[in-house]
N, C-alpha and C. Protein backbone atom coordinates (compact mmCIF):
# COMPACT_ATOMS: atom_id res chain seq x y z
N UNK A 1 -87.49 -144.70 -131.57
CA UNK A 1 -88.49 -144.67 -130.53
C UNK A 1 -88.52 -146.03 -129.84
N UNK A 2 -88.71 -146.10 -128.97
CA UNK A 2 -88.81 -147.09 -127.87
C UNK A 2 -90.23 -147.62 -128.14
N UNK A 3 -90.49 -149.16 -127.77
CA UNK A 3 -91.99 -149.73 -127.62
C UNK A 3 -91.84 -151.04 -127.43
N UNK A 4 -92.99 -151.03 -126.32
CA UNK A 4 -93.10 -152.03 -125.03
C UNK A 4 -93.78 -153.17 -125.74
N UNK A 5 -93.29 -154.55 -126.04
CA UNK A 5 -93.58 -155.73 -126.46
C UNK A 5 -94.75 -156.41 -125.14
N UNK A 6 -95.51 -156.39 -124.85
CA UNK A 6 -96.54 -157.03 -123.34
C UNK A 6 -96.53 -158.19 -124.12
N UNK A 7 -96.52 -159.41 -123.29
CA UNK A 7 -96.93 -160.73 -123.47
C UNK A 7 -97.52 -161.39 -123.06
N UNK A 8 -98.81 -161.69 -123.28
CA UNK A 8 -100.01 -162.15 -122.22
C UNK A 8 -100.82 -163.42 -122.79
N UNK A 9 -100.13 -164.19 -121.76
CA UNK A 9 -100.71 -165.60 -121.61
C UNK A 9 -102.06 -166.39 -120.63
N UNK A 10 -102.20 -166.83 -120.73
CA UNK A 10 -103.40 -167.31 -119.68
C UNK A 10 -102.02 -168.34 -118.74
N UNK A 11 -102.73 -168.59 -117.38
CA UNK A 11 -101.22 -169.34 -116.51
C UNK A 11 -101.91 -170.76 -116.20
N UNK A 12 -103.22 -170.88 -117.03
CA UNK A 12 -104.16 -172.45 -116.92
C UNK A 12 -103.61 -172.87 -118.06
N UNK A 13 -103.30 -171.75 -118.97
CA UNK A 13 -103.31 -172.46 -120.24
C UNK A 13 -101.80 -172.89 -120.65
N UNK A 14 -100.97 -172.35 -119.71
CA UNK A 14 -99.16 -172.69 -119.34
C UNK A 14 -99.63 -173.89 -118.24
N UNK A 15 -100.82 -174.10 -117.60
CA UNK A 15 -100.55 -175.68 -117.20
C UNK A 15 -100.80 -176.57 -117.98
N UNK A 16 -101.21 -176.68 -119.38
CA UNK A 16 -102.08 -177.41 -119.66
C UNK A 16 -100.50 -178.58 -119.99
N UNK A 17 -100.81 -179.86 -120.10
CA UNK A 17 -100.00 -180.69 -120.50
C UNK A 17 -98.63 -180.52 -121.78
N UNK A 18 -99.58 -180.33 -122.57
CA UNK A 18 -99.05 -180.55 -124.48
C UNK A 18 -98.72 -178.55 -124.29
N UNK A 19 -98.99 -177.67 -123.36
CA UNK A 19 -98.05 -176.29 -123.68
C UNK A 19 -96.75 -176.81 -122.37
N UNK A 20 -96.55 -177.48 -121.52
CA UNK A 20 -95.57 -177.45 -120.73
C UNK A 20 -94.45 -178.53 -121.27
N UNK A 21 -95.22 -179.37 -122.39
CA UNK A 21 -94.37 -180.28 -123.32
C UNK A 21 -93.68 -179.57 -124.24
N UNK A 22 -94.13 -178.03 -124.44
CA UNK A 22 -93.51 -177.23 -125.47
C UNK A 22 -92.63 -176.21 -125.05
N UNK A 23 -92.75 -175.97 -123.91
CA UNK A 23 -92.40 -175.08 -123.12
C UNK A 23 -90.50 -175.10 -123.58
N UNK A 24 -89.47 -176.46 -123.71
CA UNK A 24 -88.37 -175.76 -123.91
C UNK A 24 -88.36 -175.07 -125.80
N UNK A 25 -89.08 -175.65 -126.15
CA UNK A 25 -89.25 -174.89 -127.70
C UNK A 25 -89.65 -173.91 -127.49
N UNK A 26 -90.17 -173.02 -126.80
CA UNK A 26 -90.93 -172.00 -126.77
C UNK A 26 -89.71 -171.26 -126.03
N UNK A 27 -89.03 -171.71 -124.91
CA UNK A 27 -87.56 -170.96 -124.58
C UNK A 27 -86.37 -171.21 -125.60
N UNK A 28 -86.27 -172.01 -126.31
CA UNK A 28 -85.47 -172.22 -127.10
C UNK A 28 -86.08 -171.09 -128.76
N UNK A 29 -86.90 -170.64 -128.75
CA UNK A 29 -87.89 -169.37 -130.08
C UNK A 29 -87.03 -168.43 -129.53
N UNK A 30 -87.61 -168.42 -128.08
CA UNK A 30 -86.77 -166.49 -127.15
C UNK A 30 -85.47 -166.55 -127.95
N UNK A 31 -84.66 -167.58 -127.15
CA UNK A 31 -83.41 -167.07 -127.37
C UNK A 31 -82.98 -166.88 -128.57
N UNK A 32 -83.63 -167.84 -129.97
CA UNK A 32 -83.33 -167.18 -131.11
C UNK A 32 -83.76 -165.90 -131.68
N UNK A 33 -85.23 -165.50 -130.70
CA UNK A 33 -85.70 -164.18 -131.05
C UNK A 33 -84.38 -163.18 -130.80
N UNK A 34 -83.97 -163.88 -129.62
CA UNK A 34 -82.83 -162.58 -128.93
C UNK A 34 -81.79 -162.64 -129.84
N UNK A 35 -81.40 -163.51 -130.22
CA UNK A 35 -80.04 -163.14 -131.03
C UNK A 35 -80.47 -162.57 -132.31
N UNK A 36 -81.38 -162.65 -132.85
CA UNK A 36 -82.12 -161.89 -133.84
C UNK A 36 -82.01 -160.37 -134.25
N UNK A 37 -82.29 -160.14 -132.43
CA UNK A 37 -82.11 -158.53 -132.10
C UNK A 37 -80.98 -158.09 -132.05
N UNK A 38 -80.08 -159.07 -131.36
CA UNK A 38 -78.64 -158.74 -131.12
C UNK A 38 -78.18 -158.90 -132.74
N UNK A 39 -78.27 -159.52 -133.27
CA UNK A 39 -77.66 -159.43 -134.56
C UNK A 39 -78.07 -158.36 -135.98
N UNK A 40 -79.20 -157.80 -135.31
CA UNK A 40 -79.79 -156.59 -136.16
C UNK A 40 -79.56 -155.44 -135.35
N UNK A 41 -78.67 -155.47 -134.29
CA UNK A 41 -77.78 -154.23 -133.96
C UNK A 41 -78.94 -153.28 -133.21
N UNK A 42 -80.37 -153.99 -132.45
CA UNK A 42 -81.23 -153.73 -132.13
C UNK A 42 -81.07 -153.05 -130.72
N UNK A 43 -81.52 -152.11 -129.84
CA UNK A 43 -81.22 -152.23 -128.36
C UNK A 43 -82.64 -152.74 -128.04
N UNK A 44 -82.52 -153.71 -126.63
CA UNK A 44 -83.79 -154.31 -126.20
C UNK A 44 -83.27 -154.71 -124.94
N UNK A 45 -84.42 -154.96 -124.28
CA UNK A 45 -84.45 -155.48 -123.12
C UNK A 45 -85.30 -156.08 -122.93
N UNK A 46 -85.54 -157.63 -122.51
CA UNK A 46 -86.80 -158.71 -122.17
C UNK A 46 -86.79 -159.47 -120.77
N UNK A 47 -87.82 -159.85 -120.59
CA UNK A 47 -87.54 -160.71 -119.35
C UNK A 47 -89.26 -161.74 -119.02
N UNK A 48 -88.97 -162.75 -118.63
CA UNK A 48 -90.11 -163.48 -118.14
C UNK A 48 -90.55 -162.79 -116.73
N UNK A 49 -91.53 -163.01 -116.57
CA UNK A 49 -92.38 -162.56 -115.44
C UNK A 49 -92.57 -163.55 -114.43
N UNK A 50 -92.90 -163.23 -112.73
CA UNK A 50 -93.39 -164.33 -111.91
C UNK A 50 -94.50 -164.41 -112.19
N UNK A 51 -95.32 -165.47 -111.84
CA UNK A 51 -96.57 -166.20 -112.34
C UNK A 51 -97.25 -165.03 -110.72
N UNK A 52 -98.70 -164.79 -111.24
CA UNK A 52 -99.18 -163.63 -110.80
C UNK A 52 -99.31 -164.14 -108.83
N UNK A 53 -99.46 -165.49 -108.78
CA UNK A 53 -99.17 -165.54 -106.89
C UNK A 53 -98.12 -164.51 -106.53
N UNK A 54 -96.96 -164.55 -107.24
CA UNK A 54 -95.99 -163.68 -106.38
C UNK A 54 -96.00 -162.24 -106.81
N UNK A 55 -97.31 -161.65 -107.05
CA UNK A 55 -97.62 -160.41 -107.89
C UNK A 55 -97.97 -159.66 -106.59
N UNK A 56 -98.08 -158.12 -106.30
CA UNK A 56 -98.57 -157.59 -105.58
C UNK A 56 -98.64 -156.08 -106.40
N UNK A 57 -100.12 -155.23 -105.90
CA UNK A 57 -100.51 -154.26 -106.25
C UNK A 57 -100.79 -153.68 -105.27
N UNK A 58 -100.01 -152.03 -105.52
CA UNK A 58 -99.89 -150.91 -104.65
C UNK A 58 -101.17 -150.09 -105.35
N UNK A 59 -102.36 -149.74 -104.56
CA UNK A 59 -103.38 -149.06 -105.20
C UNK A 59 -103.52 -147.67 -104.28
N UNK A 60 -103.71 -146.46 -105.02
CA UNK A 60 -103.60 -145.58 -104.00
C UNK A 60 -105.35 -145.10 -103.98
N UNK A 61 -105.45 -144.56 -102.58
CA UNK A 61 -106.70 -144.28 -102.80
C UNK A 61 -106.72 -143.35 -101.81
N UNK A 62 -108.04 -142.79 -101.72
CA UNK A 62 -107.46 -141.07 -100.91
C UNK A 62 -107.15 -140.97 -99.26
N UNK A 63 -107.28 -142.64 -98.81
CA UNK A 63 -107.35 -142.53 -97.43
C UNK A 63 -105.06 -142.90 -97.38
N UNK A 64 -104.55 -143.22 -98.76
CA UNK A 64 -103.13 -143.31 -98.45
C UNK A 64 -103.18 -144.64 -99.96
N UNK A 65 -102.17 -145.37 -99.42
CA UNK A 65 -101.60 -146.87 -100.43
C UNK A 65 -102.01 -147.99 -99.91
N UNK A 66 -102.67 -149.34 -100.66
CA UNK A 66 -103.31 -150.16 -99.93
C UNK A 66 -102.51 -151.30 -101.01
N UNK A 67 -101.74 -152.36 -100.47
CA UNK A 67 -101.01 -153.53 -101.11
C UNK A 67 -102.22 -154.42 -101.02
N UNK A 68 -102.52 -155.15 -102.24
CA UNK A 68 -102.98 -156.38 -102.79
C UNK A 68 -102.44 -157.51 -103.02
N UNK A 69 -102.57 -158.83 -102.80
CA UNK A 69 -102.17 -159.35 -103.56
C UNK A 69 -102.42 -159.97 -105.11
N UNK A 70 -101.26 -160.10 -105.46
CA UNK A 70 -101.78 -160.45 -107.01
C UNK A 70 -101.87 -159.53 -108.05
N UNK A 71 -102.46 -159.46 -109.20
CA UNK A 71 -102.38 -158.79 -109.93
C UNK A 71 -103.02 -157.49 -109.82
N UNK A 72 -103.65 -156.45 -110.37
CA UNK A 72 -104.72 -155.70 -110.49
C UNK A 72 -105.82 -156.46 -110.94
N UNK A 73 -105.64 -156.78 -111.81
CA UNK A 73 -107.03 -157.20 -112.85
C UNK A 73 -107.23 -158.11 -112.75
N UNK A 74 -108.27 -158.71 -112.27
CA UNK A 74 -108.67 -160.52 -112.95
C UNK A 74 -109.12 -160.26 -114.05
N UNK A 75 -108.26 -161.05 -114.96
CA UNK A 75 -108.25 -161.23 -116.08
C UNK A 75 -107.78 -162.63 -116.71
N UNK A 76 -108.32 -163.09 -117.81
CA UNK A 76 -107.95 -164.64 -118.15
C UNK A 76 -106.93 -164.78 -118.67
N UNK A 77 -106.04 -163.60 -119.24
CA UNK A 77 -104.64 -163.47 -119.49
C UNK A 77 -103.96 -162.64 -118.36
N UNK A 78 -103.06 -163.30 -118.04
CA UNK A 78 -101.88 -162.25 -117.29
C UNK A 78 -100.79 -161.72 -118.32
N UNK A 79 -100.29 -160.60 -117.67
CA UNK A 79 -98.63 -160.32 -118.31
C UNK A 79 -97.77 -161.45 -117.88
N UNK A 80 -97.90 -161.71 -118.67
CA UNK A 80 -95.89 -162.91 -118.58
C UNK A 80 -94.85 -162.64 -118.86
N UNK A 81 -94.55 -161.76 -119.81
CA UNK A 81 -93.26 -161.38 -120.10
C UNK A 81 -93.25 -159.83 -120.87
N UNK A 82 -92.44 -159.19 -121.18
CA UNK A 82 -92.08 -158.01 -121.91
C UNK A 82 -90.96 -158.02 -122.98
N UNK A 83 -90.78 -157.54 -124.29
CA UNK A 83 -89.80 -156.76 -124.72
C UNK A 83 -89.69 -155.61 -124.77
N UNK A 84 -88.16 -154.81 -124.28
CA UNK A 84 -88.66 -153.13 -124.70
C UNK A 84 -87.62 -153.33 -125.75
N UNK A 85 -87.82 -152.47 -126.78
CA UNK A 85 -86.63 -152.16 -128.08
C UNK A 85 -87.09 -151.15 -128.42
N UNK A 86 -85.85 -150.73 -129.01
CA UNK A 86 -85.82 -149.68 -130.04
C UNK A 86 -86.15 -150.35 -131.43
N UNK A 87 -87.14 -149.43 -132.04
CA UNK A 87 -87.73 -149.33 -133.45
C UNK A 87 -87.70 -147.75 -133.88
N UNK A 88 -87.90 -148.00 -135.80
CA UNK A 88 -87.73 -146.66 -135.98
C UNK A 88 -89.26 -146.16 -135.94
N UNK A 89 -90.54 -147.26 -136.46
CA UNK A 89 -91.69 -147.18 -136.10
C UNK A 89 -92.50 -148.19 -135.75
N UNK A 90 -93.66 -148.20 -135.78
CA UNK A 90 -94.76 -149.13 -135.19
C UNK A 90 -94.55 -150.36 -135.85
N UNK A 91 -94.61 -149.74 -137.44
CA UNK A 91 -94.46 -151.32 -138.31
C UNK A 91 -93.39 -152.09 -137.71
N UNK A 92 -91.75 -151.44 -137.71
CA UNK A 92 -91.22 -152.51 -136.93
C UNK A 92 -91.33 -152.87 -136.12
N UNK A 93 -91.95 -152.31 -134.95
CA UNK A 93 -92.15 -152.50 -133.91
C UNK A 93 -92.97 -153.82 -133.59
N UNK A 94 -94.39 -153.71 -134.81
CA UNK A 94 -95.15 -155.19 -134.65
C UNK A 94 -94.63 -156.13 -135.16
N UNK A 95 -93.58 -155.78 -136.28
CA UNK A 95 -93.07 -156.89 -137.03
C UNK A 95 -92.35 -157.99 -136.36
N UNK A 96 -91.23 -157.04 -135.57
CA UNK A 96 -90.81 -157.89 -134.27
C UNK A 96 -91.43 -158.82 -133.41
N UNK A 97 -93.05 -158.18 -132.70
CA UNK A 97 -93.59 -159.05 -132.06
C UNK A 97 -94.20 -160.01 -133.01
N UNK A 98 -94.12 -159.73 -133.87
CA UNK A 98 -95.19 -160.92 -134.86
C UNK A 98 -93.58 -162.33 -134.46
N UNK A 99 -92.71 -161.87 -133.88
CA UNK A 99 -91.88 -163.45 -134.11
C UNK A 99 -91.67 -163.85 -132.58
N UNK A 100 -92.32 -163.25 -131.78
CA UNK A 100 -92.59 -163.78 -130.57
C UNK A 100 -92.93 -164.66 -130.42
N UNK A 101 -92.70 -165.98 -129.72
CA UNK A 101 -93.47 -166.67 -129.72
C UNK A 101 -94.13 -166.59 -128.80
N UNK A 102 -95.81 -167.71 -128.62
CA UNK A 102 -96.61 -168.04 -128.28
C UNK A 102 -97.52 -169.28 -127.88
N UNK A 103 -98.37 -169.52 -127.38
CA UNK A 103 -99.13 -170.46 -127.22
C UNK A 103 -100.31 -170.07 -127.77
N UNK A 104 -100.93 -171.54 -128.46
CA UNK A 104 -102.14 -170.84 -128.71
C UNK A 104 -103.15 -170.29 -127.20
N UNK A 105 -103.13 -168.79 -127.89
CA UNK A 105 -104.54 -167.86 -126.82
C UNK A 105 -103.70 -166.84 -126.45
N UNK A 106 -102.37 -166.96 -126.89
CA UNK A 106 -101.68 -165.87 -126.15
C UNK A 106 -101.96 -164.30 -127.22
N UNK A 107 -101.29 -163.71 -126.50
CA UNK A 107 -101.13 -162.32 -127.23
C UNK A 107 -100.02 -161.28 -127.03
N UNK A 108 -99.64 -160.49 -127.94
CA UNK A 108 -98.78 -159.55 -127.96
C UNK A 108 -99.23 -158.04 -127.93
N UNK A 109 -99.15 -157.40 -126.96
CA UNK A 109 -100.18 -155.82 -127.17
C UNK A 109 -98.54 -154.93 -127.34
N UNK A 110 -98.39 -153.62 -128.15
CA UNK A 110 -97.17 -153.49 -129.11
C UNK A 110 -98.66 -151.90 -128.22
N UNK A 111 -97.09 -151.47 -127.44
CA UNK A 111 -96.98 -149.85 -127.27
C UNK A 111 -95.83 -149.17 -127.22
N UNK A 112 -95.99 -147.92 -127.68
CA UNK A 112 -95.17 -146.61 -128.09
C UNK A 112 -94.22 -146.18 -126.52
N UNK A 113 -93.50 -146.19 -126.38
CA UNK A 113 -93.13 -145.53 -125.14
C UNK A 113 -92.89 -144.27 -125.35
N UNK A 114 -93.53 -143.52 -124.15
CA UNK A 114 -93.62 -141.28 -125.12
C UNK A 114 -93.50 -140.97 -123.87
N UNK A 115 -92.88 -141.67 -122.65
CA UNK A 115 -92.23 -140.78 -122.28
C UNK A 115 -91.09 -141.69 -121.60
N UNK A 116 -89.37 -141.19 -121.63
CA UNK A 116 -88.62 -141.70 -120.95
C UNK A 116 -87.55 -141.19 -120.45
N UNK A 117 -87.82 -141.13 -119.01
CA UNK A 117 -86.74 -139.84 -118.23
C UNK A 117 -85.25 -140.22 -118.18
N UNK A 118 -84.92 -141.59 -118.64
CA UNK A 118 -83.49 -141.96 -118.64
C UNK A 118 -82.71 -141.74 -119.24
C-alpha cells in the first residue's frame, strides 16, 4: 500500500538563525533517509516544496474557479515537503517517518493512499 509522508514546518521557524545553521545537516539526514529506502528495495518518491509565496489555490465555488494566492490555510505550519512509499502497513509506514528529519515544531502527518488511478 502506498502512504503519503506530509512534512510540516513553520517557514519563521526555517528563518530562525541556529535552524538555517542546521539546515545542510538536515539535507545531508534526507539524503541518508533516501538511500535508506533505496537500499531497503523501497519504492518512494520525495521532494521539497516552494516556500508558500510561490503557492497558489484554485478554489471552486458555484459561481466557477477563483485562484488565490498562497496557501489554502493560514496555518502556523505549512507543507514543506512529502514522501510517497510503498509500505506493507501503517506501522511501517510511521516507522519510516519517525527517521525524517526535523526541526524542533515540525511534524510528520503519515496517510494511507486508497485511491490510485496509475
Amino acid at each position: 500500500m502506498k502512504y503519503l509522508l506530509m512534512i510540516y514546518s513553520s517557514e519563521a521557524d526555517w528563518a530562525r538563525p541556529e535552524n538555517q545553521a542546521a539546515l545542510p545537516d538536515i539535507i545531508a539526514a534526507h539524503e541518508g533517509l533516501q538511500g535508506e529506502l533505496r537500499a531497503a528495495g523501497m519504492e518512494w518518491l520525495g521532494a521539497r516544496l516552494a516556500d508558500t509565496p510561490a503557492a497558489r489555490t484554485i478554489a471552486q465555488t458555484a459561481e466557477g474557479q477563483v485562484v488565490h494566492d498562497g496557501p489554502f490555510a493560514e496555518t502556523k505550519e505549512q507543507l514543506a515537503g512529502f514522501y510517497l512509499i510503498e509500505a506493507p502497513d501503517m506501522a511501517a509506514a510511521e516507522a519510516w517517518a519517525r527517521k525524517i528529519p526535523q526541526i524542533v515544531g515540525g511534524k510528520v502527518e503519515v496517510r494511507a493512499v486508497v485511491y490510485n488511478p496509475c
